[in-house]
PDB file of N, CA and C in Angstrom:
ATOM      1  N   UNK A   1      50.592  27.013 -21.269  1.00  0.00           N
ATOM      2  CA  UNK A   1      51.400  27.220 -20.075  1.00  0.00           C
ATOM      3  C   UNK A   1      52.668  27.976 -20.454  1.00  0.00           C
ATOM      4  N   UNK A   2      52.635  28.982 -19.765  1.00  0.00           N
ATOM      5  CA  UNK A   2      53.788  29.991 -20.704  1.00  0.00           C
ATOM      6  C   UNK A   2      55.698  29.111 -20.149  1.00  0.00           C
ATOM      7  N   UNK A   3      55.389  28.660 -19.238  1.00  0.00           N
ATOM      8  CA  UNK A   3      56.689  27.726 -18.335  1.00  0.00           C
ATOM      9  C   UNK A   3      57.083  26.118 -19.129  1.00  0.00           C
ATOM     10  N   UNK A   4      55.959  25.935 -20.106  1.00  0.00           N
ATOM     11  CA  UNK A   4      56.381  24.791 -21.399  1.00  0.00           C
ATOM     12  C   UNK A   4      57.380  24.481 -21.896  1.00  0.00           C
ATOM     13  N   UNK A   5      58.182  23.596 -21.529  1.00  0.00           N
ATOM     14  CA  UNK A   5      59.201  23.339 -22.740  1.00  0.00           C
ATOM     15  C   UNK A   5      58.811  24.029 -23.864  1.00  0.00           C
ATOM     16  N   UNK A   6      59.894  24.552 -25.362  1.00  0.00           N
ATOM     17  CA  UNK A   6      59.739  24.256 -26.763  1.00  0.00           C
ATOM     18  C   UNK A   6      59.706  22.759 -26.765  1.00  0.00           C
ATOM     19  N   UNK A   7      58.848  22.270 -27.902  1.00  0.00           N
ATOM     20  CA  UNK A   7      59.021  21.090 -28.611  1.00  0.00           C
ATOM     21  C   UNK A   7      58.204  19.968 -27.311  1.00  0.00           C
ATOM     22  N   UNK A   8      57.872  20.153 -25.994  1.00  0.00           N
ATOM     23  CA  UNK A   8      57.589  19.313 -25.200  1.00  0.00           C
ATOM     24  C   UNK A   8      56.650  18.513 -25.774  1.00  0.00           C
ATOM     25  N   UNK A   9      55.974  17.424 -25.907  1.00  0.00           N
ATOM     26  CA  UNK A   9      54.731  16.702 -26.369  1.00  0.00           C
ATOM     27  C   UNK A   9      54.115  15.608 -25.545  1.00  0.00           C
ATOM     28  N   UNK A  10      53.040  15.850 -25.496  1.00  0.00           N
ATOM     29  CA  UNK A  10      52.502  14.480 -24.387  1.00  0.00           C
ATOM     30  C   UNK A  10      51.363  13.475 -25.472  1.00  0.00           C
ATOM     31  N   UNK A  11      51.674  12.592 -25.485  1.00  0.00           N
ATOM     32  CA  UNK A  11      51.139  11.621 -26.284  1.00  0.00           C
ATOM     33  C   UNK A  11      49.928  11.332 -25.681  1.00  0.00           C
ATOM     34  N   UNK A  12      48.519  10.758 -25.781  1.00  0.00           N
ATOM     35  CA  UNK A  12      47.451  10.898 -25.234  1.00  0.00           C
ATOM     36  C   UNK A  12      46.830   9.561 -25.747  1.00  0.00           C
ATOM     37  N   UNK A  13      46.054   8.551 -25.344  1.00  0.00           N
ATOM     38  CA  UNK A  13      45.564   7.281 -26.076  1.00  0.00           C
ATOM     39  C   UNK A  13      44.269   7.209 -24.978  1.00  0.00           C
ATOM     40  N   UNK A  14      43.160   6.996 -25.696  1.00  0.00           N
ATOM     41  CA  UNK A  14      42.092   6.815 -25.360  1.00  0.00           C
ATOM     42  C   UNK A  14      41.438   5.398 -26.220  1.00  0.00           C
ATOM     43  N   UNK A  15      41.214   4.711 -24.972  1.00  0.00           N
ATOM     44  CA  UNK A  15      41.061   3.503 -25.787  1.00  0.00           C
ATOM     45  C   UNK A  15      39.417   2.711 -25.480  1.00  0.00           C
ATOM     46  N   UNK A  16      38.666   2.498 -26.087  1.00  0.00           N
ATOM     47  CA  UNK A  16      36.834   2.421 -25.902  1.00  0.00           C
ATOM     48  C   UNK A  16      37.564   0.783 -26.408  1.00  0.00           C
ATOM     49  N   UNK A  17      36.628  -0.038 -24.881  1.00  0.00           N
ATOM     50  CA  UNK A  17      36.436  -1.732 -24.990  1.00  0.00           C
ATOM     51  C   UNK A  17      35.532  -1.681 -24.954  1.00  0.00           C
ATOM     52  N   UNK A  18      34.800  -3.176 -25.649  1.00  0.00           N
ATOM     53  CA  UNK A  18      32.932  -3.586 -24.789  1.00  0.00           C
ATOM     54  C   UNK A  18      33.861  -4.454 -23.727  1.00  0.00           C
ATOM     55  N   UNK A  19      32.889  -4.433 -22.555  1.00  0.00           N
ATOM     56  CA  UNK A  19      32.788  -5.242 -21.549  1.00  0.00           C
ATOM     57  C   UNK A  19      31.710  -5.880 -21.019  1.00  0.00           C
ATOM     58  N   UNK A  20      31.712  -6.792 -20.239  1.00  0.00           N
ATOM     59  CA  UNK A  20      30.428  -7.198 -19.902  1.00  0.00           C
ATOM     60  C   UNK A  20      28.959  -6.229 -18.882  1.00  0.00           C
ATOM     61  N   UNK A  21      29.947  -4.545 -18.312  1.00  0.00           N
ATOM     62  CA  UNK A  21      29.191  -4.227 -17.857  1.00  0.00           C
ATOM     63  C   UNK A  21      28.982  -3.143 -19.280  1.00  0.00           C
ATOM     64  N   UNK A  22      29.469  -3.044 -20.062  1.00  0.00           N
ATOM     65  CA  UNK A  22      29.363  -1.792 -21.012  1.00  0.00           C
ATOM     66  C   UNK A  22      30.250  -1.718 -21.819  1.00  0.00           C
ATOM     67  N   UNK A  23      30.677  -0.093 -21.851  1.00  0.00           N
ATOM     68  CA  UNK A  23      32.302  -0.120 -22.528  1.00  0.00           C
ATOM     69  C   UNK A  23      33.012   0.426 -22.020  1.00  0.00           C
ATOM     70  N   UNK A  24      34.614   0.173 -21.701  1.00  0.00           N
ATOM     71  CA  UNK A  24      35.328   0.540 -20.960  1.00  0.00           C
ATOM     72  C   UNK A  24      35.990   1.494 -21.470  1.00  0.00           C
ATOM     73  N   UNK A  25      36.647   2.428 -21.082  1.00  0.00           N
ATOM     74  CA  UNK A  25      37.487   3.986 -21.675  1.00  0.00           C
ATOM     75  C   UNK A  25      38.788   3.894 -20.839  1.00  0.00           C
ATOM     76  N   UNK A  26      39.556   3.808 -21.203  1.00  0.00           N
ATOM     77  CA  UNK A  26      40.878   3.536 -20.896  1.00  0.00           C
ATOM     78  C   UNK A  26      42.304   5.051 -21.248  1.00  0.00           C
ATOM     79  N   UNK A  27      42.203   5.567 -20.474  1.00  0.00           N
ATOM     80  CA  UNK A  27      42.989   6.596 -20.645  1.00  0.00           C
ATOM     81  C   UNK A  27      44.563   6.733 -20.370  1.00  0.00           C
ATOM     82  N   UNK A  28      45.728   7.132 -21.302  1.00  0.00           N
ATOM     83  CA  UNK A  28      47.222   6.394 -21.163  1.00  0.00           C
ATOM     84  C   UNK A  28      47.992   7.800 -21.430  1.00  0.00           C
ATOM     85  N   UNK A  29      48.602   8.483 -20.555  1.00  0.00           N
ATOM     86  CA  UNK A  29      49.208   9.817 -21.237  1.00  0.00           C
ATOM     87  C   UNK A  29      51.252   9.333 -21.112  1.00  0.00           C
ATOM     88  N   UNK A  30      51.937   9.923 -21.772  1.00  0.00           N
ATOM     89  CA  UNK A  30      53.039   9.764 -22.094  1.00  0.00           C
ATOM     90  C   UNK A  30      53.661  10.910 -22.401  1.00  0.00           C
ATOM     91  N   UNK A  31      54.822  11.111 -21.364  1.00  0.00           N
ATOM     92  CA  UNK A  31      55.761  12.353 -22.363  1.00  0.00           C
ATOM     93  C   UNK A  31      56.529  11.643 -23.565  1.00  0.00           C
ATOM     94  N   UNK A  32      56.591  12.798 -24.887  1.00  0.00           N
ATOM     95  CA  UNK A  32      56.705  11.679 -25.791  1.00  0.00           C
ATOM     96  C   UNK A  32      58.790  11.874 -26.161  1.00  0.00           C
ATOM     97  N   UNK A  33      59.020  12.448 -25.504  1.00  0.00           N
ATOM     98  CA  UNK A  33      60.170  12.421 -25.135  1.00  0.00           C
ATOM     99  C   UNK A  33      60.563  11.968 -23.460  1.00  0.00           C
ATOM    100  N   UNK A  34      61.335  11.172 -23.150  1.00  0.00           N
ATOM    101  CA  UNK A  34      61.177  10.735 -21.862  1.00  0.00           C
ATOM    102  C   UNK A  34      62.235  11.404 -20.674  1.00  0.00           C
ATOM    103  N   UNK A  35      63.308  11.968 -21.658  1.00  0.00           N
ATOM    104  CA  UNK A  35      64.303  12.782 -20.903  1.00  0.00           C
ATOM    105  C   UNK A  35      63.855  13.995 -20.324  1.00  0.00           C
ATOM    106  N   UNK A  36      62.473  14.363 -20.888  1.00  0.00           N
ATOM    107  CA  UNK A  36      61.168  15.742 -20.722  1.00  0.00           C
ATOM    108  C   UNK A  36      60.783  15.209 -19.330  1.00  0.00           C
ATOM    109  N   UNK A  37      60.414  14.011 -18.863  1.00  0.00           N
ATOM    110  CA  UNK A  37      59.569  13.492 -18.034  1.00  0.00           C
ATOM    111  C   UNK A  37      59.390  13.999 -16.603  1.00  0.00           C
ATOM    112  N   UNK A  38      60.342  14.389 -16.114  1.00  0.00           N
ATOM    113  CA  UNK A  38      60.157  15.108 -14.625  1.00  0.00           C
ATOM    114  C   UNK A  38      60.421  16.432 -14.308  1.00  0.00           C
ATOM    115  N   UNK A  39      60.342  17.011 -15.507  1.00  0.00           N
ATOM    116  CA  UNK A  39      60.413  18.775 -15.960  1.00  0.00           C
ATOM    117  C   UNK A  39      58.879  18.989 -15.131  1.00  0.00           C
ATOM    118  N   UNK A  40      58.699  19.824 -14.440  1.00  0.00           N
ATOM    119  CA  UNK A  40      57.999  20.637 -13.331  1.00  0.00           C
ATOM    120  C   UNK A  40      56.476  21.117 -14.195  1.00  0.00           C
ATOM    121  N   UNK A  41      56.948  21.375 -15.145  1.00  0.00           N
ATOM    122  CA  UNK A  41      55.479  21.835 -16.066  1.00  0.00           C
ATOM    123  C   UNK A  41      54.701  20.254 -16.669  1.00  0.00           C
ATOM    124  N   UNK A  42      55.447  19.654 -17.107  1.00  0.00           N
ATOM    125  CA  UNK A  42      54.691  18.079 -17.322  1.00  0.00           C
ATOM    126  C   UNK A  42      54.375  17.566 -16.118  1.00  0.00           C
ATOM    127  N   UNK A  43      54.893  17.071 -15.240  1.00  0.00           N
ATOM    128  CA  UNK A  43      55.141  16.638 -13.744  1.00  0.00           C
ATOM    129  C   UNK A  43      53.352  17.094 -13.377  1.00  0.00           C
ATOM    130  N   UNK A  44      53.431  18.623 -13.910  1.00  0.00           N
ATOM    131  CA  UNK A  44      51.826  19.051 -13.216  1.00  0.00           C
ATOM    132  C   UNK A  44      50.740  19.032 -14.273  1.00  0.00           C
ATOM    133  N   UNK A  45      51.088  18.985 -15.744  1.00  0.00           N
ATOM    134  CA  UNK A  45      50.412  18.364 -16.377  1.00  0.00           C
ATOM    135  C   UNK A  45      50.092  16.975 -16.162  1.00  0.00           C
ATOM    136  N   UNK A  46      50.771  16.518 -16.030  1.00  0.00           N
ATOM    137  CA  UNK A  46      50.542  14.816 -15.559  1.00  0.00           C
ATOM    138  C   UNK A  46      48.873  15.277 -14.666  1.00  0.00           C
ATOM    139  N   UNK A  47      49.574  15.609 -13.511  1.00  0.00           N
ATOM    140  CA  UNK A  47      48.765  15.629 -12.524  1.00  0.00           C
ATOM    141  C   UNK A  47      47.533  16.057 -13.002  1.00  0.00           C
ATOM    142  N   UNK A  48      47.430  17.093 -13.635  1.00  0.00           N
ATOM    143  CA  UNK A  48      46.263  17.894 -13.843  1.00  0.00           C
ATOM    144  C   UNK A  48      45.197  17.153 -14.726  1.00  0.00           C
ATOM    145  N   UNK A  49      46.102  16.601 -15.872  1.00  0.00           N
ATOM    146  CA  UNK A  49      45.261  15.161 -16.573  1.00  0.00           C
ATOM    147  C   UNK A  49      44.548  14.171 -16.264  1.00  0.00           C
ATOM    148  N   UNK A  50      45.150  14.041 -15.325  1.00  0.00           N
ATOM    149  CA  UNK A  50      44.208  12.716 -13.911  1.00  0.00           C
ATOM    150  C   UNK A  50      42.798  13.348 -13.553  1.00  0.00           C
ATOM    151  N   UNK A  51      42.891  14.906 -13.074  1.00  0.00           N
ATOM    152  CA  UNK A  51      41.868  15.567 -12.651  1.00  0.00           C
ATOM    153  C   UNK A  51      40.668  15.625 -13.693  1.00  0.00           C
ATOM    154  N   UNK A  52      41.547  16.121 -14.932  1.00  0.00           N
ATOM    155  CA  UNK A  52      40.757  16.121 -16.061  1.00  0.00           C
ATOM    156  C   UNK A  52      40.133  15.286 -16.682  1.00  0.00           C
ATOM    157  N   UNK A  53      40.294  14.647 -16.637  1.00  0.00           N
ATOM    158  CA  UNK A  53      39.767  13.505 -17.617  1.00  0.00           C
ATOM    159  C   UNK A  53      39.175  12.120 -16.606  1.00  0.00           C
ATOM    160  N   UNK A  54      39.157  12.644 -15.545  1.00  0.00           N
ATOM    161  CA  UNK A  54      38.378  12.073 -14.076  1.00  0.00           C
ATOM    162  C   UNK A  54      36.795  12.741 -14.324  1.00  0.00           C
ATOM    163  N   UNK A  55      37.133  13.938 -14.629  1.00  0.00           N
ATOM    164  CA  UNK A  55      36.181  14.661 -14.851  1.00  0.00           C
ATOM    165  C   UNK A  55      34.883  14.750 -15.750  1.00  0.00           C
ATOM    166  N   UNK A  56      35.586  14.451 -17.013  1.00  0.00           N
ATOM    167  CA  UNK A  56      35.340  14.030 -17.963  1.00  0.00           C
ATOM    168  C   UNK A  56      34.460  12.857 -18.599  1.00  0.00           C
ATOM    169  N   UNK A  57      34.791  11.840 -17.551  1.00  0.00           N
ATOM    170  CA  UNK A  57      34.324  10.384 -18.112  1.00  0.00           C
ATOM    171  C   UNK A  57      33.148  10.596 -16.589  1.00  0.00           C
ATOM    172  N   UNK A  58      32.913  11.610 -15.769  1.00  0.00           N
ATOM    173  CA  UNK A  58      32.017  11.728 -15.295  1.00  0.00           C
ATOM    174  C   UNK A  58      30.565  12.207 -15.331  1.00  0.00           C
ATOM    175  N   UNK A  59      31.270  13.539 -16.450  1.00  0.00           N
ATOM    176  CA  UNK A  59      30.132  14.163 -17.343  1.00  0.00           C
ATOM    177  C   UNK A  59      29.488  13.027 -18.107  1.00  0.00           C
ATOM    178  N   UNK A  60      30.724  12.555 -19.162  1.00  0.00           N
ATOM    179  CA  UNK A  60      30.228  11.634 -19.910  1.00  0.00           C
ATOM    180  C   UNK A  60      29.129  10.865 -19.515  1.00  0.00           C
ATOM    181  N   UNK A  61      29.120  10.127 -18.181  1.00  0.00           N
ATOM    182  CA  UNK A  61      28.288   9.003 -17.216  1.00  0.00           C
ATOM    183  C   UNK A  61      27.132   9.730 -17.203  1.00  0.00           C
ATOM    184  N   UNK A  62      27.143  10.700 -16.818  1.00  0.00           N
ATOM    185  CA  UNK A  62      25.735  11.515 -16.595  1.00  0.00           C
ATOM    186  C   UNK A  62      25.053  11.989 -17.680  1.00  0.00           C
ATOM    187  N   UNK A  63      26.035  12.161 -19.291  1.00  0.00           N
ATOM    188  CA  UNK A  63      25.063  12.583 -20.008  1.00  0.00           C
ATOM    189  C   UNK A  63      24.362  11.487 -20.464  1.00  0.00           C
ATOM    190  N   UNK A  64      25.522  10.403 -20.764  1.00  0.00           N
ATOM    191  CA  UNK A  64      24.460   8.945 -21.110  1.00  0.00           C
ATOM    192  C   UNK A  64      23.484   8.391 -20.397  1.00  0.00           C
ATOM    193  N   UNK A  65      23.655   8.854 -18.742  1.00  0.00           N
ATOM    194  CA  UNK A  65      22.488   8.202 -18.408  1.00  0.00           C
ATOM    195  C   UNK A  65      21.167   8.966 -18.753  1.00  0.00           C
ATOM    196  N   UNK A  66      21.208  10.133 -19.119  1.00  0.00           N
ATOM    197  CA  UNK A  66      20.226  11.017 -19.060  1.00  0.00           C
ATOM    198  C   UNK A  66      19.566  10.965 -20.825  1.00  0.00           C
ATOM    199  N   UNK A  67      20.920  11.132 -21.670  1.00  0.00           N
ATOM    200  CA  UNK A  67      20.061  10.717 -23.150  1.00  0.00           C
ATOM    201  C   UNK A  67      20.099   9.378 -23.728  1.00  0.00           C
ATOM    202  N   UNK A  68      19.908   8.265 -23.399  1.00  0.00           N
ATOM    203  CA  UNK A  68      19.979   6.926 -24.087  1.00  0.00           C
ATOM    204  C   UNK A  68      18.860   6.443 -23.118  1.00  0.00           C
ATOM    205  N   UNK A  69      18.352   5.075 -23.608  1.00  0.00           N
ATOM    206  CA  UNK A  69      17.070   4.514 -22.909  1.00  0.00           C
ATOM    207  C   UNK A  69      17.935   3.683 -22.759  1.00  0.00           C
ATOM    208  N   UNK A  70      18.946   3.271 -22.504  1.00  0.00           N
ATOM    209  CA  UNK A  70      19.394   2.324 -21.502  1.00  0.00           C
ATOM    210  C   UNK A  70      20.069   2.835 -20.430  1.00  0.00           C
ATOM    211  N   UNK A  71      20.098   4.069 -20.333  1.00  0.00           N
ATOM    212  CA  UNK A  71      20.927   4.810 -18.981  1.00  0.00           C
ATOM    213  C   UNK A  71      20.124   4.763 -17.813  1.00  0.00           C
ATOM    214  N   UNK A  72      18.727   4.367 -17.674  1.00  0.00           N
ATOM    215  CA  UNK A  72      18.167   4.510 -16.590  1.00  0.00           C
ATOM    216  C   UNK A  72      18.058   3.189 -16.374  1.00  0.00           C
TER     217      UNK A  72
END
C-alpha cells in the first residue's frame, strides 16, 4: 500500500484448537504499535483482514471437505 506508514506493523496470531466439533482457527490481528491504530491505511487493513481471512477459512472448509474421508 503505497499510503503505509514507515515502520507500521500488524501482528497476526492464528491459533488451531481441537473441539468437540473439530478444530477451531482462531484469528487475532493487532497494530503492533497502538498510537498507529486509527491511521486510515490500518483502519482499512483491519477491515480488509476480516474479508480476507473470512475467505480463507472458507476455501480451507471446502478443500477439506473434498480431500479427507472425513469431510463428507
Amino acid at each position: 500500500m503505497p499510503d503505509w506508514p514507515v515502520g507500521a506493523r500488524v501482528v497476526m496470531t492464528v491459533e488451531l484448537a481441537a473441539s468437540a466439533r473439530g478444530t477451531r482457527m482462531t484469528v487475532a490481528q493487532r497494530v503492533a504499535d497502538p498510537e498507529l491504530t486509527d491511521l486510515p491505511p490500518l483502519v482499512r487493513c483491519r477491515k480488509l483482514s476480516v474479508i480476507g481471512w473470512s475467505q480463507t477459512a472458507d476455501r480451507l472448509v471446502a478443500y477439506l471437505e473434498r480431500s479427507t474421508p472425513w469431510g463428507s
